[in-house]
Protein backbone atom coordinates (compact mmCIF):
# COMPACT_ATOMS: atom_id res chain seq x y z
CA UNK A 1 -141.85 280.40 5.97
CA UNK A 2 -141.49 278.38 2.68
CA UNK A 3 -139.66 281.24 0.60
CA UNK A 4 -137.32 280.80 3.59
CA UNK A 5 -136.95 276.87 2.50
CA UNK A 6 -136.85 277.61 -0.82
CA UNK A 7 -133.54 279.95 0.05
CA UNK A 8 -132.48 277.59 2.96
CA UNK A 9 -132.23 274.75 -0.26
CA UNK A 10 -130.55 277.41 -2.49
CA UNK A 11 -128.28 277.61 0.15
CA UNK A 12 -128.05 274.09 0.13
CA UNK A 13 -127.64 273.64 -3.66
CA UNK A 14 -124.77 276.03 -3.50
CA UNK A 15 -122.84 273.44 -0.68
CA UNK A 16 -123.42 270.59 -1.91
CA UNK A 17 -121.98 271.84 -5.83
CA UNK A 18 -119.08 272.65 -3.51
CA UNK A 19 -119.00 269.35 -1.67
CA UNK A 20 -119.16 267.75 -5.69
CA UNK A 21 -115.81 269.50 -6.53
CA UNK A 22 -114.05 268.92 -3.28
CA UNK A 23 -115.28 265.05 -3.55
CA UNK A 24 -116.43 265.80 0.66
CA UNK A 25 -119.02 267.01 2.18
CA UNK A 26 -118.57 270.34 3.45
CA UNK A 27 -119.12 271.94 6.82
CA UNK A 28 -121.34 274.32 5.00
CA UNK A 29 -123.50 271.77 4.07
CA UNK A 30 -124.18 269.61 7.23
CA UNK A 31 -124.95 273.08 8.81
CA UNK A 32 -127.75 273.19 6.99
CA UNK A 33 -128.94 269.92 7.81
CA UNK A 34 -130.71 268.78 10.85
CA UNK A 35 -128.43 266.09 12.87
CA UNK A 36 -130.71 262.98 11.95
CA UNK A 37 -130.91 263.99 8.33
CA UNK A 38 -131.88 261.30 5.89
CA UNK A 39 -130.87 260.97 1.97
CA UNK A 40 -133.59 258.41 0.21
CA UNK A 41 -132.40 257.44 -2.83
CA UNK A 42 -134.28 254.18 -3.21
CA UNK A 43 -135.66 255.11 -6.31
CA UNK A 44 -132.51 255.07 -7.81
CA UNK A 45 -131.65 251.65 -10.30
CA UNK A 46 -128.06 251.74 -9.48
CA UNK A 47 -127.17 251.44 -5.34
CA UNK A 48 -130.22 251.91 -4.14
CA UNK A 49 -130.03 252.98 -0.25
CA UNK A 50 -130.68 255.39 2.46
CA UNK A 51 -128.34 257.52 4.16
CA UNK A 52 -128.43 258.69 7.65
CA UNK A 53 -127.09 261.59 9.45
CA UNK A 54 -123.69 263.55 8.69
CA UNK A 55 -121.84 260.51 8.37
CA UNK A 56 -124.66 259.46 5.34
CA UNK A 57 -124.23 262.28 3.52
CA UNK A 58 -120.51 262.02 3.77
CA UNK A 59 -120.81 257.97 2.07
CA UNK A 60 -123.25 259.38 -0.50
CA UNK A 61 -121.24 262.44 -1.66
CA UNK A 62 -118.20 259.65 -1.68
CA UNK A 63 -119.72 257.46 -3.54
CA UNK A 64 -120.98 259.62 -6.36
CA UNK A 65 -117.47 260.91 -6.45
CA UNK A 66 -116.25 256.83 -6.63
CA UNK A 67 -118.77 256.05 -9.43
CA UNK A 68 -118.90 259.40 -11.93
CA UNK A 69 -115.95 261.66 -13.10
CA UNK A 70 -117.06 265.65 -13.98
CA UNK A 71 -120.58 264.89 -12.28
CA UNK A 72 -122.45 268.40 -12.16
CA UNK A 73 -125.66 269.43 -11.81
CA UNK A 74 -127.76 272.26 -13.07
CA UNK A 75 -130.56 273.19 -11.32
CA UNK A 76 -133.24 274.19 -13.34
CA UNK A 77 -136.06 275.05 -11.00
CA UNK A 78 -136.84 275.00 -7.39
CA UNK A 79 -140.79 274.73 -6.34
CA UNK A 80 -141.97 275.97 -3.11
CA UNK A 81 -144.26 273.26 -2.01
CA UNK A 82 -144.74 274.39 2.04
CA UNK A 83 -142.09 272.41 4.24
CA UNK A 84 -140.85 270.95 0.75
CA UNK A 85 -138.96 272.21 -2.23
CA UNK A 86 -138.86 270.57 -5.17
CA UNK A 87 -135.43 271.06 -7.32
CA UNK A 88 -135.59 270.15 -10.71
CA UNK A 89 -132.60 269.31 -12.56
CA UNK A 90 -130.57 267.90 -14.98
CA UNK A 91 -127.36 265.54 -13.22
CA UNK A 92 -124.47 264.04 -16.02
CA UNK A 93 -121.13 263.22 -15.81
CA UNK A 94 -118.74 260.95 -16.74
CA UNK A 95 -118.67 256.84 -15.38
CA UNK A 96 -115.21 256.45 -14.27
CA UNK A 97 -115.39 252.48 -15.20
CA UNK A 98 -117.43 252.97 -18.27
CA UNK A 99 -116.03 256.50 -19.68
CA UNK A 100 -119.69 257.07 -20.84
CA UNK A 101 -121.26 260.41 -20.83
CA UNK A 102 -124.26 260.26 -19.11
CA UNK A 103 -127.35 263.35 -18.87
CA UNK A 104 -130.64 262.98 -17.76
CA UNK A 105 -133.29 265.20 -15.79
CA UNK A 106 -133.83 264.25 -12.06
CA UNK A 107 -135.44 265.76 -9.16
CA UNK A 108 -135.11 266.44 -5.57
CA UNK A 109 -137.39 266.67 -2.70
CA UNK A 110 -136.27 268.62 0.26
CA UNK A 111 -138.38 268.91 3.46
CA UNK A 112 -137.21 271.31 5.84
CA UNK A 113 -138.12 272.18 9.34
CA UNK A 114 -136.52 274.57 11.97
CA UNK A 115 -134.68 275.96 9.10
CA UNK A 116 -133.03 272.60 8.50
CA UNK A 117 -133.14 269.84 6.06
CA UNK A 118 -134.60 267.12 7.28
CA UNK A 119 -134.95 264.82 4.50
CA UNK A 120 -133.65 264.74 0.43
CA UNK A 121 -135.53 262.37 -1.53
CA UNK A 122 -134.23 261.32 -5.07
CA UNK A 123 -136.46 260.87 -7.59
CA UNK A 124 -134.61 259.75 -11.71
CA UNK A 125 -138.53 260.95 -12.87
CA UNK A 126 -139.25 264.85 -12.25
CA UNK A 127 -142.98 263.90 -12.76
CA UNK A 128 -142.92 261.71 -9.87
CA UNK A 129 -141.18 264.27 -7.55
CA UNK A 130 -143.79 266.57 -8.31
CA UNK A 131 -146.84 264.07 -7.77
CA UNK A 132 -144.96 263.17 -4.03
CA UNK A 133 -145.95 267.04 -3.12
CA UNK A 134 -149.07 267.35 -4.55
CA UNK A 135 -148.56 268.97 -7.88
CA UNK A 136 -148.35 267.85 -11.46
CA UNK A 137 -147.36 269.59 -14.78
């Protein structure tokens, strides 16, 4: 089952990239997640918060598209950790008040169940998503 995650998050990946350029989130996406889906990104300085359901996904993808101009991900490496994946990446863009270029590594945790995503966690540290699930570099 968790090569299936791993390919439900690709899947994922692919949406929310879409839901980036568009500035909304897609249909595609929220089919892939489960109704009472959560988005932690407490761990993030700036705006920390918690999203819930379709409608928090909606206000997060808005609100990246409010606060960065060309954001973009690349996604450097997904790790099959059971009913998590791990996505490590590297996230820049542009801040629309600032105009400064901004690129750092980050990491998401995605636990899926029934062949939904349940939960995204945000981590700015890759080597503290990867101690959440159990593994280290």
């Amino acid at each position: 089952m968790s090569q299936e995650n791993v390919q439900i998050v690709r899947r994922g990946l692919d949406r929310l990239r879409e839901s980036y350029e568009t500035g909304a989130a897609t249909d595609g996406l929220l089919d892939l997640c489960a109704p009472g889906i959560q988005v932690d990104a407490t761990r993030r300085v700036f705006n920390p918060a918690v999203y819930e359901g379709d409608a928090g996904v909606r206000r997060a993808i808005q609100e990246i598209g409010d606060a960065w101009e060309d954001f973009h991900e690349s996604n450097e490496r997904l790790i099959d950790a059971g009913d998590r994946v791990v996505v490590i990446q590297t996230i820049g863009g542009r801040g629309r008040a600032s105009n400064a270029r901004v690129q750092q590594k980050a990491a998401l945790i995605f636990t899926v169940r029934d062949e939904l995503v349940q939960l995204i966690e945000v981590f700015t540290d890759p080597c503290d998503a990867l101690k959440a699930v159990g593994l280290e570099e």
